[in-house]
PDB file of N, CA and C in Angstrom:
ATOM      1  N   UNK A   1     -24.432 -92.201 215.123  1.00  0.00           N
ATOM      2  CA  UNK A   1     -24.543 -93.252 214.146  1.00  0.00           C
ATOM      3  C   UNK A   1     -25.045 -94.505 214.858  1.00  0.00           C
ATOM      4  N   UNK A   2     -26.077 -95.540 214.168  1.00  0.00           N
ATOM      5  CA  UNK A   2     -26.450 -96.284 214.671  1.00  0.00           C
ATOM      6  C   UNK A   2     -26.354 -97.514 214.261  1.00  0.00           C
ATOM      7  N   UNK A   3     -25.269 -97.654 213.235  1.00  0.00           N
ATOM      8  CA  UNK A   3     -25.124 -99.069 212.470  1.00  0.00           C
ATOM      9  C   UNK A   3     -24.333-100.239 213.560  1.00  0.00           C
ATOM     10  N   UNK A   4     -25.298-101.388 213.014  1.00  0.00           N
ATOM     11  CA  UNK A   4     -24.818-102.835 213.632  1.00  0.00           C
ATOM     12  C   UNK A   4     -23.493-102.959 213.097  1.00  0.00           C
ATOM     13  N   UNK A   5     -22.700-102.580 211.781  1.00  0.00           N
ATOM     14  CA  UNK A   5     -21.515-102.958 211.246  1.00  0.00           C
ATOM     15  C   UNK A   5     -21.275-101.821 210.366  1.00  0.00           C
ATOM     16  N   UNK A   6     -20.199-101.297 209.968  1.00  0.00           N
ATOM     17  CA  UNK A   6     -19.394-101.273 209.115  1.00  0.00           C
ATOM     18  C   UNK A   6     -17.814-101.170 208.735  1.00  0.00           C
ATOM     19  N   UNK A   7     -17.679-100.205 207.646  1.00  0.00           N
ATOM     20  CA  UNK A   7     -16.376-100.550 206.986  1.00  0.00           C
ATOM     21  C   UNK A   7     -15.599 -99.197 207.838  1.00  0.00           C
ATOM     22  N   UNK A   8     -15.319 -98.091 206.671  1.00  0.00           N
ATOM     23  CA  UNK A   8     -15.184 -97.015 207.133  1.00  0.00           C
ATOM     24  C   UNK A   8     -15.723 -96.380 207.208  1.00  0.00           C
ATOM     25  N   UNK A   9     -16.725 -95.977 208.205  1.00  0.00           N
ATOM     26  CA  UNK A   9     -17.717 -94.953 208.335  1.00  0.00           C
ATOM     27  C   UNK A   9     -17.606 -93.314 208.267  1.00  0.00           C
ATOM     28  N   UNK A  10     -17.582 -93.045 207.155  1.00  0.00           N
ATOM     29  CA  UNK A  10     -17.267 -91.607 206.377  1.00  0.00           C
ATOM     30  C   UNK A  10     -18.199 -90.642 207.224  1.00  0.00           C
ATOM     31  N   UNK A  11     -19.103 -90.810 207.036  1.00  0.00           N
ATOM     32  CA  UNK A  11     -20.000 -89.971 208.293  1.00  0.00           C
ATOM     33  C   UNK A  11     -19.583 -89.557 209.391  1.00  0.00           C
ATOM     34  N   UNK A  12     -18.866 -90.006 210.222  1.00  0.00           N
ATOM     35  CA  UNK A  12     -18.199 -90.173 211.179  1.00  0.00           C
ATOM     36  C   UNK A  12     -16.865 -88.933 210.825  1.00  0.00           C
ATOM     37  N   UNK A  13     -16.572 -89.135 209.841  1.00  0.00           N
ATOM     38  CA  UNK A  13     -15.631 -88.305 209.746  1.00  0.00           C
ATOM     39  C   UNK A  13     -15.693 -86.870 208.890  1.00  0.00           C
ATOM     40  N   UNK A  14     -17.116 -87.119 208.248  1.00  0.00           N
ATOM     41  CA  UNK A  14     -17.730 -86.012 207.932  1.00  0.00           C
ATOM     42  C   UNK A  14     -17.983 -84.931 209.301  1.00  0.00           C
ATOM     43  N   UNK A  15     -18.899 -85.425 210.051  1.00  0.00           N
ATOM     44  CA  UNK A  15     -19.448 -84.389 211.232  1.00  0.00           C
ATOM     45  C   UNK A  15     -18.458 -84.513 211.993  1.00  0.00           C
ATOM     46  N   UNK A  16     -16.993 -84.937 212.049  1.00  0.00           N
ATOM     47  CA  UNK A  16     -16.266 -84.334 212.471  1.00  0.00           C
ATOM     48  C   UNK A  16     -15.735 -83.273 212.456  1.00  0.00           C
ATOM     49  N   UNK A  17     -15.400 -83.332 210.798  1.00  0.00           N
ATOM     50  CA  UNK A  17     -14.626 -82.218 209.608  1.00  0.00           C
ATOM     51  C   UNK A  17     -15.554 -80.827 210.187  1.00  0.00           C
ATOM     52  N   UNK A  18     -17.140 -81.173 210.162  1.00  0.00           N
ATOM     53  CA  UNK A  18     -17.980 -80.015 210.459  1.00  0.00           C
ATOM     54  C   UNK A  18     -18.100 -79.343 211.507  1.00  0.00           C
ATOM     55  N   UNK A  19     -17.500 -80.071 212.881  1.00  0.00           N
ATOM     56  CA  UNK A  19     -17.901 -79.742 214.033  1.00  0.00           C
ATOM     57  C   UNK A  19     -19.111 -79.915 214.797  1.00  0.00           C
ATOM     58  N   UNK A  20     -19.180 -80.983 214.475  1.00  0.00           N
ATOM     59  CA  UNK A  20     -20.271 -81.514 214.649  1.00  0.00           C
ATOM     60  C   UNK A  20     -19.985 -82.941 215.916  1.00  0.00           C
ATOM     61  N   UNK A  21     -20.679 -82.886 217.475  1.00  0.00           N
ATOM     62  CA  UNK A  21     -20.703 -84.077 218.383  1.00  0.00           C
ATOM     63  C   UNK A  21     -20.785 -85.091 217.750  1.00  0.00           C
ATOM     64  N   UNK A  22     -20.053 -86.120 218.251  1.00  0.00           N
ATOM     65  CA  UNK A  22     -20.455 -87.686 217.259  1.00  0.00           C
ATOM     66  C   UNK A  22     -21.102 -88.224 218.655  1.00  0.00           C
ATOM     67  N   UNK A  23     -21.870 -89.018 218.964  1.00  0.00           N
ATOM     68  CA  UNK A  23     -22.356 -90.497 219.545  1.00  0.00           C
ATOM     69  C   UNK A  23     -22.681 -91.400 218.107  1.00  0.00           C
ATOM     70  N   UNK A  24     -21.998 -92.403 218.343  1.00  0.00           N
ATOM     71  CA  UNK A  24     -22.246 -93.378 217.591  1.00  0.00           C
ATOM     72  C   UNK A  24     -21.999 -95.387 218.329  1.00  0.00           C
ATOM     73  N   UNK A  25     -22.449 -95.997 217.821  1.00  0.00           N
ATOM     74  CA  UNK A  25     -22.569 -97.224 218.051  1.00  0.00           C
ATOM     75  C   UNK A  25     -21.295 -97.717 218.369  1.00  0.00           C
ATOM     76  N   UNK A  26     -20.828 -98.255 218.834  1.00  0.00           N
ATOM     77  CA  UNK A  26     -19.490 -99.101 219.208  1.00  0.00           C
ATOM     78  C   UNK A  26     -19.524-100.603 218.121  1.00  0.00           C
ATOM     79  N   UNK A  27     -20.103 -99.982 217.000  1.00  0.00           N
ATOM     80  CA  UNK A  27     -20.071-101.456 216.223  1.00  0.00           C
ATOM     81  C   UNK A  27     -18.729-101.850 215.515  1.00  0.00           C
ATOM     82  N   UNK A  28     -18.319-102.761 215.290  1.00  0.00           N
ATOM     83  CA  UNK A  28     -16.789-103.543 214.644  1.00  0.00           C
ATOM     84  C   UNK A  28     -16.353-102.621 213.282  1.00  0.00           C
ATOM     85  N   UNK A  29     -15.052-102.360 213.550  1.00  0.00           N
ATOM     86  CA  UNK A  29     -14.273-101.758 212.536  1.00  0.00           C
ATOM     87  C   UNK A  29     -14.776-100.433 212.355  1.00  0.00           C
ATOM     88  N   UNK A  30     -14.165 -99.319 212.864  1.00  0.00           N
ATOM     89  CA  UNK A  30     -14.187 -98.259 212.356  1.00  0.00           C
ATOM     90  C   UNK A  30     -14.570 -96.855 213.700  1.00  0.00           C
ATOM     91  N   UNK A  31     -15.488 -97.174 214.397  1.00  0.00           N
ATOM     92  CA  UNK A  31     -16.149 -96.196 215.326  1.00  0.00           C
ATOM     93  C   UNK A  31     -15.423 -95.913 216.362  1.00  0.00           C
ATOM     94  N   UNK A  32     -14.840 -96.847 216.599  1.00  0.00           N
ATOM     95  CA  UNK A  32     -13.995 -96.548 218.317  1.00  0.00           C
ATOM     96  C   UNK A  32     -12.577 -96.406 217.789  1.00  0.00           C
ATOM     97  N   UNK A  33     -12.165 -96.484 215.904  1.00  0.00           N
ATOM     98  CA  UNK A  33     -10.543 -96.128 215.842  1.00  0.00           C
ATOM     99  C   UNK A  33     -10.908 -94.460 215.585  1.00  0.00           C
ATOM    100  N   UNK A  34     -11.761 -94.277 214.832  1.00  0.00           N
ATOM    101  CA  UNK A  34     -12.317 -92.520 214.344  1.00  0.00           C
ATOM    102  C   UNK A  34     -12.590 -91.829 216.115  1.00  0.00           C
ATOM    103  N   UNK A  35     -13.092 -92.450 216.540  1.00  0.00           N
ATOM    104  CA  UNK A  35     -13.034 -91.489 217.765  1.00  0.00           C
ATOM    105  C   UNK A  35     -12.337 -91.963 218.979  1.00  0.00           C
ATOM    106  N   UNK A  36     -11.394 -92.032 218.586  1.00  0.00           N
ATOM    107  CA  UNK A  36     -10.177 -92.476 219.456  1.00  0.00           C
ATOM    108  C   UNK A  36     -10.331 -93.214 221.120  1.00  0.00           C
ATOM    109  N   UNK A  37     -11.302 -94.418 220.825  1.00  0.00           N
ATOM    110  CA  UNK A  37     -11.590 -94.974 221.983  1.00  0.00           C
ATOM    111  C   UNK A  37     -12.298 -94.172 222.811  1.00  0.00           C
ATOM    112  N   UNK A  38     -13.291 -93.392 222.231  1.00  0.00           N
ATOM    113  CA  UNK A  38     -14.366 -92.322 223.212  1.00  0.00           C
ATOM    114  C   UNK A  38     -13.904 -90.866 223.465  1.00  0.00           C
ATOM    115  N   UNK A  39     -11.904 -90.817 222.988  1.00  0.00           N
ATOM    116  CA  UNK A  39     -11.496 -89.413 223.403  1.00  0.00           C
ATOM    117  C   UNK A  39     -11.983 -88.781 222.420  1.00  0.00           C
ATOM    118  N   UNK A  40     -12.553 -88.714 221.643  1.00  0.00           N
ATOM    119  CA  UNK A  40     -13.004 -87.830 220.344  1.00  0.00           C
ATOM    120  C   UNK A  40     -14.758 -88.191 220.223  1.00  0.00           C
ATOM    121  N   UNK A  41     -15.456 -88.410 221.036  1.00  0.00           N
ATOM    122  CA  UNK A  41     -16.944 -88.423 220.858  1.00  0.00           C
ATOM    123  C   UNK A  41     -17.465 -89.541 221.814  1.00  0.00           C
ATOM    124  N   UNK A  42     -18.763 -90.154 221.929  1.00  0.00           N
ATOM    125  CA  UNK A  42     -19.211 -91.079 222.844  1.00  0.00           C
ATOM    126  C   UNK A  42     -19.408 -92.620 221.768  1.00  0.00           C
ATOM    127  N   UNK A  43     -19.116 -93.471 222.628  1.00  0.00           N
ATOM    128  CA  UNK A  43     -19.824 -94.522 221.991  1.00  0.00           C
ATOM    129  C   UNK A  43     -20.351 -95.483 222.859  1.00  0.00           C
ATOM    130  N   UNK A  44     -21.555 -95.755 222.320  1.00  0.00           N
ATOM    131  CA  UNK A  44     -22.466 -96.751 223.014  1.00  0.00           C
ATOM    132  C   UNK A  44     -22.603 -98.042 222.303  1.00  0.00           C
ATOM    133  N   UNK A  45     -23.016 -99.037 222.990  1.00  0.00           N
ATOM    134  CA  UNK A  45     -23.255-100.645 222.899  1.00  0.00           C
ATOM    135  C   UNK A  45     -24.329-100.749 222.223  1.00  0.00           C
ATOM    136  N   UNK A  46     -24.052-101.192 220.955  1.00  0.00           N
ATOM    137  CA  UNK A  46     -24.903-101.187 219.836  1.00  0.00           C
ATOM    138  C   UNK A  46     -26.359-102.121 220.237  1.00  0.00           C
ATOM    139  N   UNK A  47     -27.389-101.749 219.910  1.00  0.00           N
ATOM    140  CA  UNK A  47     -28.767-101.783 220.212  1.00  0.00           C
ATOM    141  C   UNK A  47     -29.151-101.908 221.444  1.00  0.00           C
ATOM    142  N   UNK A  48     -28.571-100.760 222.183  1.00  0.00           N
ATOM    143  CA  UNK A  48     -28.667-100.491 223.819  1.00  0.00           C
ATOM    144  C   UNK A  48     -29.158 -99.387 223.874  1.00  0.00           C
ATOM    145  N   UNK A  49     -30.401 -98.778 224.081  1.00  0.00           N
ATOM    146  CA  UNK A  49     -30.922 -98.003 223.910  1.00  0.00           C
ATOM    147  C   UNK A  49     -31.018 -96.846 225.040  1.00  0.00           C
ATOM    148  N   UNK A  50     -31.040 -98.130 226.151  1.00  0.00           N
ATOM    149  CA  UNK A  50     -30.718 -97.304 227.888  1.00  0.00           C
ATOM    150  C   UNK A  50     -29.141 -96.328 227.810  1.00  0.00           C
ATOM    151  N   UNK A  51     -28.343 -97.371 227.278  1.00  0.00           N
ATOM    152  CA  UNK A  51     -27.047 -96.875 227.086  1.00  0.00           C
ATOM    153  C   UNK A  51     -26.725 -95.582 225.896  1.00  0.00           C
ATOM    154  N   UNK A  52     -27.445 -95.641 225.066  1.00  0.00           N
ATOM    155  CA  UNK A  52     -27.156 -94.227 224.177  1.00  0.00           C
ATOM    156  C   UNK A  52     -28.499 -93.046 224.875  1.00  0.00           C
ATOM    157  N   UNK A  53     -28.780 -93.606 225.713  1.00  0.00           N
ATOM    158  CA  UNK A  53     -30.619 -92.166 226.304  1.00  0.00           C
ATOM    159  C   UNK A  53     -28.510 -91.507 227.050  1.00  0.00           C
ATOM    160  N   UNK A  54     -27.867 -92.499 228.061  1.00  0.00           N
ATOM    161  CA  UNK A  54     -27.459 -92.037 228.802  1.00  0.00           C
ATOM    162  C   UNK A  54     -26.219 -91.134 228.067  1.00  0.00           C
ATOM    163  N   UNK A  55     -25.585 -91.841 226.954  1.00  0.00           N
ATOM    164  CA  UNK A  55     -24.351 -90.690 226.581  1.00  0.00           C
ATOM    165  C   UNK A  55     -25.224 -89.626 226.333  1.00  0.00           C
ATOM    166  N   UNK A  56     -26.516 -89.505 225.108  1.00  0.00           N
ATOM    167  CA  UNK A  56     -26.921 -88.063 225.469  1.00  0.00           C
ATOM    168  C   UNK A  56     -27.350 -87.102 226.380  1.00  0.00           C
ATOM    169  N   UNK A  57     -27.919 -88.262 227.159  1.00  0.00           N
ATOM    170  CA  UNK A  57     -27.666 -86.852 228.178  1.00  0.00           C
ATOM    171  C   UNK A  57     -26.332 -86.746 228.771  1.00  0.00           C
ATOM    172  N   UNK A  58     -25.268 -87.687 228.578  1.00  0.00           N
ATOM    173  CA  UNK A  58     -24.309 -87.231 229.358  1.00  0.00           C
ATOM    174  C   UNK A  58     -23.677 -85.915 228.276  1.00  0.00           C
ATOM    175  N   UNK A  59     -24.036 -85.817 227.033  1.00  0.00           N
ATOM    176  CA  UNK A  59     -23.554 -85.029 225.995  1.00  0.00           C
ATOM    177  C   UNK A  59     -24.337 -83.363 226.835  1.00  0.00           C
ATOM    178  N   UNK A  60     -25.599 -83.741 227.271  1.00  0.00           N
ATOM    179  CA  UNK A  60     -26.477 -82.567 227.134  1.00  0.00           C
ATOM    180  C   UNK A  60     -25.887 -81.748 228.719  1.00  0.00           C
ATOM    181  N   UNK A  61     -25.294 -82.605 229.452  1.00  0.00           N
ATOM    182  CA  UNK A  61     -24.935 -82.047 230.767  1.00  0.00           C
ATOM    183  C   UNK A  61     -23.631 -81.869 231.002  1.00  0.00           C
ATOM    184  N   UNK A  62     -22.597 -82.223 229.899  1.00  0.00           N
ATOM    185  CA  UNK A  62     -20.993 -81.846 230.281  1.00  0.00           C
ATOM    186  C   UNK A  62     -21.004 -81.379 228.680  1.00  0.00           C
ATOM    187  N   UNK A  63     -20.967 -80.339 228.588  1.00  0.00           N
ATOM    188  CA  UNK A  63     -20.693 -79.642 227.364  1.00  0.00           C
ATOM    189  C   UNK A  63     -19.209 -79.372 227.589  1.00  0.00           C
ATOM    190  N   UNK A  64     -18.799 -78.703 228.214  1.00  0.00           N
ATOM    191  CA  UNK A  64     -17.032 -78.289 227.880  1.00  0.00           C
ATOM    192  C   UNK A  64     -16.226 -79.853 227.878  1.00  0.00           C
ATOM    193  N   UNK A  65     -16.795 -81.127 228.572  1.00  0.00           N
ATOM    194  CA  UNK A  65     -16.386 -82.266 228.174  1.00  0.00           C
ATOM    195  C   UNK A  65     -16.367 -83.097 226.677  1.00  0.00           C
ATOM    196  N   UNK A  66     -17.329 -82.565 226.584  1.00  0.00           N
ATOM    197  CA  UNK A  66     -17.875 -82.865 225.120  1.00  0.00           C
ATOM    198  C   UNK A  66     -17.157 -81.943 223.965  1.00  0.00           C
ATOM    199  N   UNK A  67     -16.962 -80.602 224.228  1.00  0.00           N
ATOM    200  CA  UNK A  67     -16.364 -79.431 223.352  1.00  0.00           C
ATOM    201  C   UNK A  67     -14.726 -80.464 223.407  1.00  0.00           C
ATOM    202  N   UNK A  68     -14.193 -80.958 224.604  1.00  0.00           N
ATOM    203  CA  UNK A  68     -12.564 -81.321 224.247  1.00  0.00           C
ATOM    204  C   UNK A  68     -12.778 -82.338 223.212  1.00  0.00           C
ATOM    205  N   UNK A  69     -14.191 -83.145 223.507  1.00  0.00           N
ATOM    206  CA  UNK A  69     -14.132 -84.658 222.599  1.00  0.00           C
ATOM    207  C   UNK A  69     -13.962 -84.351 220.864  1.00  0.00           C
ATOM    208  N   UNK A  70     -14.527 -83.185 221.296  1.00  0.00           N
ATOM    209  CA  UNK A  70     -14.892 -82.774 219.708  1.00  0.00           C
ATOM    210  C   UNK A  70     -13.826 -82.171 219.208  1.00  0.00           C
ATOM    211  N   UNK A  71     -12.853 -81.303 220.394  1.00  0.00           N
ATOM    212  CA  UNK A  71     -11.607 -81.347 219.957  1.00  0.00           C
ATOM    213  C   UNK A  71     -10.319 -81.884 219.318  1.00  0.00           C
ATOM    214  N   UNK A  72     -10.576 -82.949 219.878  1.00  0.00           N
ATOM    215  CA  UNK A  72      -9.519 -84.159 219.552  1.00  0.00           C
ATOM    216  C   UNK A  72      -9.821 -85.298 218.208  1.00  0.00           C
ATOM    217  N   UNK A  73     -11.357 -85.184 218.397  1.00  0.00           N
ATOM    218  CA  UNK A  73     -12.190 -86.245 216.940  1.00  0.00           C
ATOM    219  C   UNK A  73     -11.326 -84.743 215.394  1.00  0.00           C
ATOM    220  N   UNK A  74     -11.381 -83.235 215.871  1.00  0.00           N
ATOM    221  CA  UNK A  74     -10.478 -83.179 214.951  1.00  0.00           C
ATOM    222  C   UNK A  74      -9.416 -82.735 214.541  1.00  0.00           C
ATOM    223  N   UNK A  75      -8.894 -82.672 215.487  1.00  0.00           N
ATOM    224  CA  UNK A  75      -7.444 -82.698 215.585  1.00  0.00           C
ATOM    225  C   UNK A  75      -6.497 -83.951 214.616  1.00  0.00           C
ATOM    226  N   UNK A  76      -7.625 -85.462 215.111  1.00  0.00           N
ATOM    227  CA  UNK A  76      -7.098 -86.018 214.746  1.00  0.00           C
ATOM    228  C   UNK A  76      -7.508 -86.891 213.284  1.00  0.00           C
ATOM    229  N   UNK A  77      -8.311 -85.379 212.383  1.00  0.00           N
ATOM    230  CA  UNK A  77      -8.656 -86.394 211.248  1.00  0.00           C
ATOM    231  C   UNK A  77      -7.928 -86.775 210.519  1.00  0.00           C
ATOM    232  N   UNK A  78      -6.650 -85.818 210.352  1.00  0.00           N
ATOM    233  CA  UNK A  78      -5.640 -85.862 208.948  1.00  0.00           C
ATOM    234  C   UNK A  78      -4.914 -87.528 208.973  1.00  0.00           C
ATOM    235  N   UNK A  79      -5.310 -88.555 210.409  1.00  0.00           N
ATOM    236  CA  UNK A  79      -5.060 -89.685 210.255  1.00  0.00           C
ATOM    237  C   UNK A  79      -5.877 -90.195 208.454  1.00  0.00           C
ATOM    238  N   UNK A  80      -6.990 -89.703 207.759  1.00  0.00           N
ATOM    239  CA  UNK A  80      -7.375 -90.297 206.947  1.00  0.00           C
ATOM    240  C   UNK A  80      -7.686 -89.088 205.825  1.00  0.00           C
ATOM    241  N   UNK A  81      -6.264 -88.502 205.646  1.00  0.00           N
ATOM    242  CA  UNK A  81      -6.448 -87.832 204.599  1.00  0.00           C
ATOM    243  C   UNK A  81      -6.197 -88.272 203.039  1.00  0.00           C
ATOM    244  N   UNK A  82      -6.631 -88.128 202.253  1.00  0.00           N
ATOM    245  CA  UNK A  82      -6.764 -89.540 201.328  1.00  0.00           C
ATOM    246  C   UNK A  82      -5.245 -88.840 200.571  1.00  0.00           C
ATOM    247  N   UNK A  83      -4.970 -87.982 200.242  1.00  0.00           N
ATOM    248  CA  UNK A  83      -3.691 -87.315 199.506  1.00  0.00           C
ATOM    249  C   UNK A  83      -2.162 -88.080 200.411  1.00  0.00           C
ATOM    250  N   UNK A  84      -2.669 -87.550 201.730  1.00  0.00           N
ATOM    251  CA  UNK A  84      -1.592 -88.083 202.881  1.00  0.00           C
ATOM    252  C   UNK A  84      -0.850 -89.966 202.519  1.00  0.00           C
ATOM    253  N   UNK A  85      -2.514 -90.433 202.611  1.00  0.00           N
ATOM    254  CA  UNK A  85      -2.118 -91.851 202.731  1.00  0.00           C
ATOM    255  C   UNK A  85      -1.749 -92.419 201.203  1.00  0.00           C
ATOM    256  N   UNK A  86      -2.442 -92.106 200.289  1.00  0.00           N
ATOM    257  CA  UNK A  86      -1.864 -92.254 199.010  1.00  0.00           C
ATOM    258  C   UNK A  86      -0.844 -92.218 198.884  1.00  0.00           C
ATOM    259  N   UNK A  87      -0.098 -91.220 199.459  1.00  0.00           N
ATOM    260  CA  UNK A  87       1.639 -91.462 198.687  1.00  0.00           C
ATOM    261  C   UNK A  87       2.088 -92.067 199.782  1.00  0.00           C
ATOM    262  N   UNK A  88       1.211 -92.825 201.314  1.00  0.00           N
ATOM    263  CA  UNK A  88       2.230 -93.957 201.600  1.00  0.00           C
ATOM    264  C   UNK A  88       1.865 -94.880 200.636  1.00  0.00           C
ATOM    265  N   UNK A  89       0.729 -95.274 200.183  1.00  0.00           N
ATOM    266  CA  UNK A  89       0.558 -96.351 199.537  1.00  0.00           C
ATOM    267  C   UNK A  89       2.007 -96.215 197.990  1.00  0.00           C
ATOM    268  N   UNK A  90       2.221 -95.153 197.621  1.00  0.00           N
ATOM    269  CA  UNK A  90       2.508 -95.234 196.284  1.00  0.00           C
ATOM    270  C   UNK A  90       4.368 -95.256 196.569  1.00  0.00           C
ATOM    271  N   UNK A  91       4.440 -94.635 197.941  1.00  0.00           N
ATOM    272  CA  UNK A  91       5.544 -94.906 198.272  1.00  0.00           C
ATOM    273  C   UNK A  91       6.028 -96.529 198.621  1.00  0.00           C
ATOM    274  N   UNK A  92       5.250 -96.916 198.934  1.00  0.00           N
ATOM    275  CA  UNK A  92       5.781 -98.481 199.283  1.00  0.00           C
ATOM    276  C   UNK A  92       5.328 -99.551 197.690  1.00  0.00           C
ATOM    277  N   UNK A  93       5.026 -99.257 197.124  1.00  0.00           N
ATOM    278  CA  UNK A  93       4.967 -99.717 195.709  1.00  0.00           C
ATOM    279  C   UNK A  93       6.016 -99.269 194.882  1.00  0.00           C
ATOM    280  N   UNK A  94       6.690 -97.794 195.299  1.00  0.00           N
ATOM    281  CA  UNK A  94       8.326 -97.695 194.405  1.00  0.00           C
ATOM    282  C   UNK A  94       8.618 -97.826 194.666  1.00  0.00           C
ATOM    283  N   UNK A  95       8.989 -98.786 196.454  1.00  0.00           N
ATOM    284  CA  UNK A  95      10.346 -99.596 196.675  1.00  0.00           C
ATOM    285  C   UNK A  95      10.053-101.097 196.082  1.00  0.00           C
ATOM    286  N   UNK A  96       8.756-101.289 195.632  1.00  0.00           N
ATOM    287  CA  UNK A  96       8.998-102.728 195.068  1.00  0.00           C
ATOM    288  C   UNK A  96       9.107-102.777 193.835  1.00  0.00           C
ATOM    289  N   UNK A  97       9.103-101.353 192.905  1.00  0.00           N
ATOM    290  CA  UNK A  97       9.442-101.346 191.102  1.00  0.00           C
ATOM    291  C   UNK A  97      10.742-101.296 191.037  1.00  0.00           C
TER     292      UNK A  97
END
């Protein structure tokens, strides 16, 4: 992913779900909490171009490094399972009815 900003970047957690390598941008809110500070995929310094040539190839030359990253990006998706977090949300709204 190569965005300057966003919110929650669903993508991100799409080609996770799929099994799919992430490199994506280190841009604000969202990229470095989905891939757990780099343990779940690479991230590079947004419009650094030297810096993302190098995670891919660092992707293209440590594959079983890359297979754990991809391990853990999903291991740890059910952090944003929308059923999950809903009934915290709905739970902390029936302690205030």
């Amino acid at each position: 992913m190569s965005s300057k900003f966003e919110g929650l970047p669903n993508v991100l957690l799409e080609a996770a779900t799929l099994g799919k390598f992430i490199i994506s941008s280190n841009c604000p809110t969202g990229p470095k909490e989905i891939l757990l500070n780099g343990k779940g995929g690479l991230l590079y310094d947004a419009n650094n171009i030297n810096h993302l040539k190098n995670k891919i190839l660092f992707f293209i030359n440590n594959r079983n490094k890359s297979q754990k990253m991809l391990f853990n990006a999903k291991k740890n998706l059910n952090r944003f399972d929308y059923k999950k977090n809903l009934n915290k949300y709905l739970k902390i709204i029936n302690e205030f009815t």
